[in-house]
PDB file of N, CA and C in Angstrom:
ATOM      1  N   UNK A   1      19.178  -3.621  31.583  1.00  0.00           N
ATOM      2  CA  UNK A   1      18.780  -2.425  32.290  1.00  0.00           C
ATOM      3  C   UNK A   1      20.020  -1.757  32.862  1.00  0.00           C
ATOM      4  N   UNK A   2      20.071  -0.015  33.005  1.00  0.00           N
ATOM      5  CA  UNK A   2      20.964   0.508  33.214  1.00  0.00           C
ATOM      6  C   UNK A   2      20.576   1.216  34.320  1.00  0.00           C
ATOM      7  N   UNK A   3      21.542   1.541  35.445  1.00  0.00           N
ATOM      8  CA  UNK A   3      20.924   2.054  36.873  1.00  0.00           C
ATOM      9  C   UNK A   3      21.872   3.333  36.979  1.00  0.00           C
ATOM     10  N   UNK A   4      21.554   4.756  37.114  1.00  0.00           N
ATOM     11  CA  UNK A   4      22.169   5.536  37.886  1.00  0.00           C
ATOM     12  C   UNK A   4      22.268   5.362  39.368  1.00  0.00           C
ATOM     13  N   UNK A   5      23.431   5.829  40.041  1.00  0.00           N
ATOM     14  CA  UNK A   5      23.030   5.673  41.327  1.00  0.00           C
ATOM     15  C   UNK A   5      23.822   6.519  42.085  1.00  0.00           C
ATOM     16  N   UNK A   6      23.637   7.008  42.983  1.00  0.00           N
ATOM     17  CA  UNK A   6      24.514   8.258  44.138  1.00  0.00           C
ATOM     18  C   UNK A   6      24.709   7.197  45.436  1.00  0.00           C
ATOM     19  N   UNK A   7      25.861   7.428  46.053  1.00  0.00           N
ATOM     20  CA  UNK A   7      26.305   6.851  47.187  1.00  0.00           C
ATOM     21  C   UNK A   7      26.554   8.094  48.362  1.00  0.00           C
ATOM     22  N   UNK A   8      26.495   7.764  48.654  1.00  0.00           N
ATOM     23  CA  UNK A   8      26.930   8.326  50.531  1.00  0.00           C
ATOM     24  C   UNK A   8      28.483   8.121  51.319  1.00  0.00           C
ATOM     25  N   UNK A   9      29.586   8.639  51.434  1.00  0.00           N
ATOM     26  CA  UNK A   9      30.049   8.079  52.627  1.00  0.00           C
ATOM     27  C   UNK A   9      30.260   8.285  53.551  1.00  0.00           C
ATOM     28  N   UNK A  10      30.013   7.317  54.285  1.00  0.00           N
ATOM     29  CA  UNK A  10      29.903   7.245  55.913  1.00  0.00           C
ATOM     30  C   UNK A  10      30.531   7.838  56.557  1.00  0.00           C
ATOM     31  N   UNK A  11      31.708   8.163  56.052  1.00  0.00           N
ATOM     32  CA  UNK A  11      33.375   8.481  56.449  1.00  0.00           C
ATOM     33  C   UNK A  11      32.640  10.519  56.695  1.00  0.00           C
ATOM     34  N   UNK A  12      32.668  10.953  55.476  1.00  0.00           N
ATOM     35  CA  UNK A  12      32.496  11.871  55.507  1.00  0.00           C
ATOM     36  C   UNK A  12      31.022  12.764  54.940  1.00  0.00           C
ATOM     37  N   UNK A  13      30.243  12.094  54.792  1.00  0.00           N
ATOM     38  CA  UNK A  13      29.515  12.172  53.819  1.00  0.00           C
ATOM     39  C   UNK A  13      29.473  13.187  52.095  1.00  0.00           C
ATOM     40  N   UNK A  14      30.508  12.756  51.837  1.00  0.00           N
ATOM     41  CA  UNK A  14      30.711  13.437  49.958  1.00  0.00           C
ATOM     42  C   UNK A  14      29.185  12.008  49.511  1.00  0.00           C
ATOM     43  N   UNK A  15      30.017  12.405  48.219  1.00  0.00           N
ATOM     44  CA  UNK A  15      28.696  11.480  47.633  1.00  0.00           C
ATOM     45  C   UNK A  15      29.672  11.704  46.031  1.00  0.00           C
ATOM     46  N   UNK A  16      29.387   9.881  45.544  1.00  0.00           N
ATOM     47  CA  UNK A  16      29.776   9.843  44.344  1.00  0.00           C
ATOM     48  C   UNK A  16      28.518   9.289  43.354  1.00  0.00           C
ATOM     49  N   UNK A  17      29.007   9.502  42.200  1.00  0.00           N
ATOM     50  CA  UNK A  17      27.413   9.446  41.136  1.00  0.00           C
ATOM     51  C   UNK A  17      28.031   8.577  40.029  1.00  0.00           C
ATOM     52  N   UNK A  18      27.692   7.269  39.887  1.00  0.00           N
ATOM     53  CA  UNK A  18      28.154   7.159  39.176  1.00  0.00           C
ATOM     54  C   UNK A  18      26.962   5.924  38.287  1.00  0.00           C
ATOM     55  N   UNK A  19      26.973   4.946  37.269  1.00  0.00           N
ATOM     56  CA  UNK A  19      26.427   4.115  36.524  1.00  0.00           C
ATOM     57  C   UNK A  19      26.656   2.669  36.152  1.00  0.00           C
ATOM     58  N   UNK A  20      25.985   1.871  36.181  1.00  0.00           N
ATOM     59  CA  UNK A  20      26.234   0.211  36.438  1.00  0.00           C
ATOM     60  C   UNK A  20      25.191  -0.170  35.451  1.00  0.00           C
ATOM     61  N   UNK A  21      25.427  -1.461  34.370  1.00  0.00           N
ATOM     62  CA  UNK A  21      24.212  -2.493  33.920  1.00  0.00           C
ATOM     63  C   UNK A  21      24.274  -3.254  34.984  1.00  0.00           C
ATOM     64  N   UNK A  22      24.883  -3.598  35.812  1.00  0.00           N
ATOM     65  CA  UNK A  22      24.707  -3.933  36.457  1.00  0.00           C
ATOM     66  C   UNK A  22      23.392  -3.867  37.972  1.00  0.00           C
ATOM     67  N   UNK A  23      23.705  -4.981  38.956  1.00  0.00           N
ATOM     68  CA  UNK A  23      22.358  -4.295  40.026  1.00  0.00           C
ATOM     69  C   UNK A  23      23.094  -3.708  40.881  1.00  0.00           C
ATOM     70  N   UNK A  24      22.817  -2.290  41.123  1.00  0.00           N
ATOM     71  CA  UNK A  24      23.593  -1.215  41.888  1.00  0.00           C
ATOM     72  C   UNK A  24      24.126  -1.879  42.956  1.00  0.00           C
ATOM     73  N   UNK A  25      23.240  -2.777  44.080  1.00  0.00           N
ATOM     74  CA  UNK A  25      23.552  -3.446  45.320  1.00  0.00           C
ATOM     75  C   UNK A  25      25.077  -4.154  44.407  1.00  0.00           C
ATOM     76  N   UNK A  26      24.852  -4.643  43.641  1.00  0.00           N
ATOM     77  CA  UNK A  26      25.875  -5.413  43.560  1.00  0.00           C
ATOM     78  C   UNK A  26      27.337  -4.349  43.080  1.00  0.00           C
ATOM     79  N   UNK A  27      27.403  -3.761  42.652  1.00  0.00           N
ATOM     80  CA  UNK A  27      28.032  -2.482  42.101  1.00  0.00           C
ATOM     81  C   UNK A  27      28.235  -1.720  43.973  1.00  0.00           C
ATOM     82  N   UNK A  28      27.437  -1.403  44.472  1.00  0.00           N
ATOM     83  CA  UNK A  28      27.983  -0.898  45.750  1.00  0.00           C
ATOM     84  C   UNK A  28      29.202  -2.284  46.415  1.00  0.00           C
ATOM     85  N   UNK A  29      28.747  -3.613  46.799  1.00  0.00           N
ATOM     86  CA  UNK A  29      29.787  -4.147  47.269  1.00  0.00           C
ATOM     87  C   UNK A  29      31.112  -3.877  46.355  1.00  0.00           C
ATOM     88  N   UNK A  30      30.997  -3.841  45.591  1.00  0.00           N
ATOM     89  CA  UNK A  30      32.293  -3.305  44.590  1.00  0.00           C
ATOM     90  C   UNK A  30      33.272  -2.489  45.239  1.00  0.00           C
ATOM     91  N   UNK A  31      32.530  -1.156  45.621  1.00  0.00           N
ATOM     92  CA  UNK A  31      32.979   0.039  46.400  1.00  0.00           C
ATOM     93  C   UNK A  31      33.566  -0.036  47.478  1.00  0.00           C
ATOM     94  N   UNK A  32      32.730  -1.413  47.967  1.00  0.00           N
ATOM     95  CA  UNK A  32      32.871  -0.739  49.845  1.00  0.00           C
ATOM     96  C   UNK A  32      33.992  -2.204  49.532  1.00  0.00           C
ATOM     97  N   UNK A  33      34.066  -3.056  48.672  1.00  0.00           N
ATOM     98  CA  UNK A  33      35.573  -4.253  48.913  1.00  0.00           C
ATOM     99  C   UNK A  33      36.722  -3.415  48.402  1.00  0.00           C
ATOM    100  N   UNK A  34      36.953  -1.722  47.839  1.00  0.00           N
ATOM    101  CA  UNK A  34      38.060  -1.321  47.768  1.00  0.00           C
ATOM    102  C   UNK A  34      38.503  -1.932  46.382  1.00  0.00           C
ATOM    103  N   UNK A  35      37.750  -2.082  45.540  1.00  0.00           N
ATOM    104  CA  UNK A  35      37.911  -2.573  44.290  1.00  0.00           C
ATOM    105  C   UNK A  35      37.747  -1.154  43.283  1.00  0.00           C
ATOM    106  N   UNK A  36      37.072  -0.393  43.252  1.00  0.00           N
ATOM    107  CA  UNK A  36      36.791   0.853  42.592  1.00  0.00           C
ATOM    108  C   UNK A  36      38.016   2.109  43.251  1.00  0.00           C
ATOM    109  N   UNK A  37      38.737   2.139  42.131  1.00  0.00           N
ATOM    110  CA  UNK A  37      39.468   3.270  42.563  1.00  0.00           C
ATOM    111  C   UNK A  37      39.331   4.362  42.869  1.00  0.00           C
ATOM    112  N   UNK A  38      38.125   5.105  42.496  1.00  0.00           N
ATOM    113  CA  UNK A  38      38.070   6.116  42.722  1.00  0.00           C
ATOM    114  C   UNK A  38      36.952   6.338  43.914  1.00  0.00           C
ATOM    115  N   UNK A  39      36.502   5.418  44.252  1.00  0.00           N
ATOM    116  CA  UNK A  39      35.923   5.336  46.069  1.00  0.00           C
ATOM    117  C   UNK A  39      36.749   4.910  47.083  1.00  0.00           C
ATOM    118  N   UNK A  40      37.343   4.194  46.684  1.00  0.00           N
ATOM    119  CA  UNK A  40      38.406   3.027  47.774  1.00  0.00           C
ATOM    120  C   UNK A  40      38.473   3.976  49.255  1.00  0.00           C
ATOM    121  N   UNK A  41      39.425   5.249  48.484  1.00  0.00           N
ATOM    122  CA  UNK A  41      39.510   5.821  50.028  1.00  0.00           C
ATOM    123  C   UNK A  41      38.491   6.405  50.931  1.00  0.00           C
ATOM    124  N   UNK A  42      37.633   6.630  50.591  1.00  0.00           N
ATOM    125  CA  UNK A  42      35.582   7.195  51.317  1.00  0.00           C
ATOM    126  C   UNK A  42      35.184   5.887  51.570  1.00  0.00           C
ATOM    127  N   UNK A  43      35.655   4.507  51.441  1.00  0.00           N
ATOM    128  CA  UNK A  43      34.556   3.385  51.791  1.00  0.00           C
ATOM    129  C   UNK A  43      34.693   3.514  53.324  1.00  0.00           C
ATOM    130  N   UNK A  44      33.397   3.335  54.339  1.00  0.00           N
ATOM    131  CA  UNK A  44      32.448   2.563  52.826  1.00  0.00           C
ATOM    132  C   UNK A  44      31.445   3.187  52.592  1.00  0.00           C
ATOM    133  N   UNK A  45      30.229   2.786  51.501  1.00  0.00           N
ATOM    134  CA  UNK A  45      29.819   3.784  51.290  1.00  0.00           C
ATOM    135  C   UNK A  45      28.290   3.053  51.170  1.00  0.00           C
ATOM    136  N   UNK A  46      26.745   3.703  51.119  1.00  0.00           N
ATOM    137  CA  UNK A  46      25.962   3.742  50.835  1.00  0.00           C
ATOM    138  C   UNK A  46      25.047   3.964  49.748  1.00  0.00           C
ATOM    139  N   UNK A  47      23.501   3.170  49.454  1.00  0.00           N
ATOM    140  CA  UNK A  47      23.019   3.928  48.078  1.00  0.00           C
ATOM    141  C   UNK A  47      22.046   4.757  49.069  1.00  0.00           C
ATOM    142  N   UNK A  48      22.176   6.314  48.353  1.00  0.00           N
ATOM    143  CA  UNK A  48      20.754   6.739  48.987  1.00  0.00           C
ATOM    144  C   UNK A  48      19.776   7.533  47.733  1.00  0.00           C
ATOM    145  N   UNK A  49      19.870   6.860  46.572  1.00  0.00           N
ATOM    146  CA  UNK A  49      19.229   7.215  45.651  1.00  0.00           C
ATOM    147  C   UNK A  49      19.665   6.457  44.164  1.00  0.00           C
ATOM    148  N   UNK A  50      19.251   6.210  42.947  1.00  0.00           N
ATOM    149  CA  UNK A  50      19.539   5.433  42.294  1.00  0.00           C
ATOM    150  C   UNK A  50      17.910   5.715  40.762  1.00  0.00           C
ATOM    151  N   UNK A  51      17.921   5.304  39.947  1.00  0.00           N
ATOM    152  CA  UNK A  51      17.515   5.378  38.906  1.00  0.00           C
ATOM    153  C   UNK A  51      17.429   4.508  37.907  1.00  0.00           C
ATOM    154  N   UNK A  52      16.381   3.887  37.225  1.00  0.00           N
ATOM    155  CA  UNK A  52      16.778   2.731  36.649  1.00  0.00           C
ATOM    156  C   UNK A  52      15.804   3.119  34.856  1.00  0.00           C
ATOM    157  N   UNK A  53      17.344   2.714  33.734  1.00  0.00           N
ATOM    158  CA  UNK A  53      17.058   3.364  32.529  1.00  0.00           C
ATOM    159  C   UNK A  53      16.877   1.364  31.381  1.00  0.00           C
ATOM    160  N   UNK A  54      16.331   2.051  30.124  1.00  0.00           N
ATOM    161  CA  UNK A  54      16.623   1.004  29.647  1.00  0.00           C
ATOM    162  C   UNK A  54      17.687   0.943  28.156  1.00  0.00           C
ATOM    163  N   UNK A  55      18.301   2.281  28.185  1.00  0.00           N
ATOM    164  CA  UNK A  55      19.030   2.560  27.008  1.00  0.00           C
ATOM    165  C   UNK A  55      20.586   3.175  27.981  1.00  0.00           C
ATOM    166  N   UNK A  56      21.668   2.164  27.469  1.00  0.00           N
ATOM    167  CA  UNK A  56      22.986   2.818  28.242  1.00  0.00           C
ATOM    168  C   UNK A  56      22.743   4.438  27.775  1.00  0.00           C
ATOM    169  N   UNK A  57      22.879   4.719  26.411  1.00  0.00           N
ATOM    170  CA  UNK A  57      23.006   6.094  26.023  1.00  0.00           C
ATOM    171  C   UNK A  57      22.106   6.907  26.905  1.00  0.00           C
ATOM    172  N   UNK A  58      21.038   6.738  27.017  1.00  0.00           N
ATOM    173  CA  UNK A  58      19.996   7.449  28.612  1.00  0.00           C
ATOM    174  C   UNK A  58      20.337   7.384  29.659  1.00  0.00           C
ATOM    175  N   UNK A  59      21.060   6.195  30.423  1.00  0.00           N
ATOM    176  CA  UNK A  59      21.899   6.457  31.915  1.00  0.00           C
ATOM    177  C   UNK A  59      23.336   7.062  31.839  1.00  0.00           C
ATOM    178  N   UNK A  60      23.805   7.378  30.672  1.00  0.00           N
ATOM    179  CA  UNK A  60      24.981   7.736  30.651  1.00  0.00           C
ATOM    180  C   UNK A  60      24.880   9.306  30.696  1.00  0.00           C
ATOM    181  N   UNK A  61      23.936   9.876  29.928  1.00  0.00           N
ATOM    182  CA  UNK A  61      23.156  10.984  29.914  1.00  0.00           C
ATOM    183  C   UNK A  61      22.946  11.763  31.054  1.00  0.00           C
ATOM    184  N   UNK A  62      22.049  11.118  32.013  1.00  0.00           N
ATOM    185  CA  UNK A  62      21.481  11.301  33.388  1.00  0.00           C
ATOM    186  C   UNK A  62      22.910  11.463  34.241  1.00  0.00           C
ATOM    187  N   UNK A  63      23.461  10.489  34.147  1.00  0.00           N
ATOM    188  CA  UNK A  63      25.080  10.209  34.730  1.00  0.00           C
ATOM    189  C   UNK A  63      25.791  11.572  34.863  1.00  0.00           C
ATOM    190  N   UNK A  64      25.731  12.360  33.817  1.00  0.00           N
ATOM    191  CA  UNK A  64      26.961  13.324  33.217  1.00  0.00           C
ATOM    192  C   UNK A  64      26.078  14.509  33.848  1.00  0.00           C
ATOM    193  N   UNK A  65      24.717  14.274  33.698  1.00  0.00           N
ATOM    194  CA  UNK A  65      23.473  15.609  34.033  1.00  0.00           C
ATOM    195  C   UNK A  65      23.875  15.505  35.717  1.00  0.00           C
ATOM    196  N   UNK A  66      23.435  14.853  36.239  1.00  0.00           N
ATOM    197  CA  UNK A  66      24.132  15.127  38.007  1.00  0.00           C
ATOM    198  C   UNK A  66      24.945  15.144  38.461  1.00  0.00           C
ATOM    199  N   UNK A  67      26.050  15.041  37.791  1.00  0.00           N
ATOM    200  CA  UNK A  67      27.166  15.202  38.135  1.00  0.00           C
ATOM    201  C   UNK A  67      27.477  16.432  37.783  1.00  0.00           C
ATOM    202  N   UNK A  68      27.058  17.555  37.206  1.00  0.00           N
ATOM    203  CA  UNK A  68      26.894  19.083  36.978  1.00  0.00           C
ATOM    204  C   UNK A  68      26.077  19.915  37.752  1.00  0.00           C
ATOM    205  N   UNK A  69      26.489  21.030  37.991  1.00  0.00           N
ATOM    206  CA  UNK A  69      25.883  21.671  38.867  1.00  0.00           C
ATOM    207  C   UNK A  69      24.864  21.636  38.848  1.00  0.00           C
ATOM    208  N   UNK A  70      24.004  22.020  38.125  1.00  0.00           N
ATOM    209  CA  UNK A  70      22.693  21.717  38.129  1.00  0.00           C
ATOM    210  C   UNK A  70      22.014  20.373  38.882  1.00  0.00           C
ATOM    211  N   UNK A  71      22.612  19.354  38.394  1.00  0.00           N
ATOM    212  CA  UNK A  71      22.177  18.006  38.488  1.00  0.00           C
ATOM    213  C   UNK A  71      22.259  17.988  40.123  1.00  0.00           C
ATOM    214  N   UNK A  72      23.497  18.703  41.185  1.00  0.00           N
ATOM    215  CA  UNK A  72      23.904  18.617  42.077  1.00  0.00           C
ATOM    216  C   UNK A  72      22.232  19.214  43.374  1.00  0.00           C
ATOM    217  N   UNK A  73      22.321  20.438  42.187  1.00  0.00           N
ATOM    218  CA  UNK A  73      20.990  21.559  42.707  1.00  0.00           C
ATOM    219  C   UNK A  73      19.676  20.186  42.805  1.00  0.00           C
ATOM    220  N   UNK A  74      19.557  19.756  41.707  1.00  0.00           N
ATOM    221  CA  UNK A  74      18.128  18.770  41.512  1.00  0.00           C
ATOM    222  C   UNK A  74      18.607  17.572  42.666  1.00  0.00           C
ATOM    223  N   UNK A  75      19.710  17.012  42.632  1.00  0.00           N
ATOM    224  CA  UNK A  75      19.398  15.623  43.869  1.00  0.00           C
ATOM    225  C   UNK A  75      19.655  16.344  45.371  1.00  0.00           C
ATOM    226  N   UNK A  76      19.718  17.224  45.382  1.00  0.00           N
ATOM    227  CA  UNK A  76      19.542  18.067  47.114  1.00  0.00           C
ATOM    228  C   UNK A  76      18.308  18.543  46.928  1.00  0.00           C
ATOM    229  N   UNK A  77      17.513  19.181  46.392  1.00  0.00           N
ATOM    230  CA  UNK A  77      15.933  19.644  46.191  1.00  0.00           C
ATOM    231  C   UNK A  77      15.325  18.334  46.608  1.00  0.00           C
ATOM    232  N   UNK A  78      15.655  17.313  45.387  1.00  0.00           N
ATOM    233  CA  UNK A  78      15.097  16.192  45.585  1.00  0.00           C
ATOM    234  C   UNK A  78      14.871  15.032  47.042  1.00  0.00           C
ATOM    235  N   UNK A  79      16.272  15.259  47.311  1.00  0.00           N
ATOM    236  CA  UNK A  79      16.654  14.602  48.726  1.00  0.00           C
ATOM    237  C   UNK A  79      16.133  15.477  50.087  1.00  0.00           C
ATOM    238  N   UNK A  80      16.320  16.736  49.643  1.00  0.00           N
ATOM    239  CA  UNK A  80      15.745  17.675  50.947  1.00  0.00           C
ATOM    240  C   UNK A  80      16.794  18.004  51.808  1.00  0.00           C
ATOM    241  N   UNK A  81      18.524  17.869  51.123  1.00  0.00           N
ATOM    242  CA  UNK A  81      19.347  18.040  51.762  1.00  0.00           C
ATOM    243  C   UNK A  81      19.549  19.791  51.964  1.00  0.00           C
ATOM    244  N   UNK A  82      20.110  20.354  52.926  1.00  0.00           N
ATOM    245  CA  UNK A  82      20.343  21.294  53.251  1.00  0.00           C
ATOM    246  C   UNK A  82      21.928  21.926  53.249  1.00  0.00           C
TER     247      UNK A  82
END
């Protein structure tokens, strides 16, 4: 199984989007031990949304879709962020 997932950080609240076969929980400690380069400096960080696929080619998909404007528009609608 393949998980999209959006994080939070605490620090500032940005938000990164990114994809794990892994179990996201376990993929977030990743983040917040400063092991992922491209979070290290925002840890630490939170899941506040996530997605779970059963074809990589489908979470990789979804992955690339929210991370585009659009995708950005749909998880703030979705979330109710302002």
């Amino acid at each position: 199984m393949y998980f999209v997932y959006l994080l939070e950080s605490k620090q500032d609240k940005s938000w990164y989007i990114g994809y794990t076969p892994d179990n996201p929980v376990n993929r977030l400690a990743k983040h917040n031990a400063f092991t992922a380069y491209y979070t290290k400096r925002k840890a630490p960080w939170k899941i506040i949304y996530f997605e779970a696929y059963l074809a990589r080619k489908d979470a990789t998909g979804r992955e690339k879709f929210l991370k585009s404007g659009s995708g950005h528009r749909f998880l703030k609608k979705q979330l109710k962020i302002i």
